[in-house]
Protein backbone atom coordinates (compact mmCIF):
# COMPACT_ATOMS: atom_id res chain seq x y z
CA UNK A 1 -41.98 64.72 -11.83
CA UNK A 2 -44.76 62.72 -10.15
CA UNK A 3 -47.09 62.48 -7.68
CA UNK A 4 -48.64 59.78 -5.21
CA UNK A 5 -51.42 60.73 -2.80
CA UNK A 6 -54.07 58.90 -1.15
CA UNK A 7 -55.59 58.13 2.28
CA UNK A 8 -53.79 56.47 5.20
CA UNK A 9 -55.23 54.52 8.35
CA UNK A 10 -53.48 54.38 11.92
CA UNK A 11 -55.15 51.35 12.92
CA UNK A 12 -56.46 47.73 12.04
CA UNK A 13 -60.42 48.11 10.16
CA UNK A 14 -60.75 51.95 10.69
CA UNK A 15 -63.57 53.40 8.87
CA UNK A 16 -63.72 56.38 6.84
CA UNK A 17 -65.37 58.69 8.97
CA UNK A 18 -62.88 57.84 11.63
CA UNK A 19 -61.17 61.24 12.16
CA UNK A 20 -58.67 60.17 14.84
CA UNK A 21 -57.21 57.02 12.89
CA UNK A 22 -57.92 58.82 9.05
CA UNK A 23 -55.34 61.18 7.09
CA UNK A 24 -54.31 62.19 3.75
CA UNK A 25 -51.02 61.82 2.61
CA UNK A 26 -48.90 63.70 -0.45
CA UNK A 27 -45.70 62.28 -2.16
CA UNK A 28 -44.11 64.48 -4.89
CA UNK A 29 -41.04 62.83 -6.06
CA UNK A 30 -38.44 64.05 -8.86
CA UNK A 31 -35.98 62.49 -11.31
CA UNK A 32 -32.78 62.91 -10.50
CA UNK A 33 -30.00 61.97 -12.77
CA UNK A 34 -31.85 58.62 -13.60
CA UNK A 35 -33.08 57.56 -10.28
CA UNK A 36 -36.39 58.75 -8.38
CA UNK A 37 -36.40 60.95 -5.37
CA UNK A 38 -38.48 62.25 -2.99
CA UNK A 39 -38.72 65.95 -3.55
CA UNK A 40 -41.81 66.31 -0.79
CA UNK A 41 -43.60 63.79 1.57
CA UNK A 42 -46.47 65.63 3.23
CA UNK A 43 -49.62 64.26 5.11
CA UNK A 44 -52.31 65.39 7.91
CA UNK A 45 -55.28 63.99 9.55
CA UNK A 46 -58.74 64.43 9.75
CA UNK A 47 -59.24 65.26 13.11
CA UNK A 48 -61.60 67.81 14.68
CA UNK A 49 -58.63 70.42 15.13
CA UNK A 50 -58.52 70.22 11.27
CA UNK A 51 -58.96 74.02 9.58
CA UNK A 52 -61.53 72.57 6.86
CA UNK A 53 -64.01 70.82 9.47
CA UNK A 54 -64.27 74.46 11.06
């Protein structure tokens, strides 16, 4: 099993504190019979909505 994660940006020279452009993104994948799958792609942004900004 592995895992990719990181931060994606919805449009060209976005910056960080940019919660309407900004999210997170999750990617677990699995080995399958000698090839790589995708077990679970998640992501969400950082908008104002967001639980953890409350």
């Amino acid at each position: 099993m592995a895992c990719d994660f990181g931060v994606v940006c919805f449009a060209p020279h976005v910056k960080p504190d940019d919660t309407a452009n900004v999210g997170k993104y999750l990617v677990v994948w699995q080995r399958q019979h000698g090839t790589w799958k995708v077990l679970c792609d998640s992501y969400n942004m950082n908008g104002t909505n967001s639980p953890v900004n409350q």
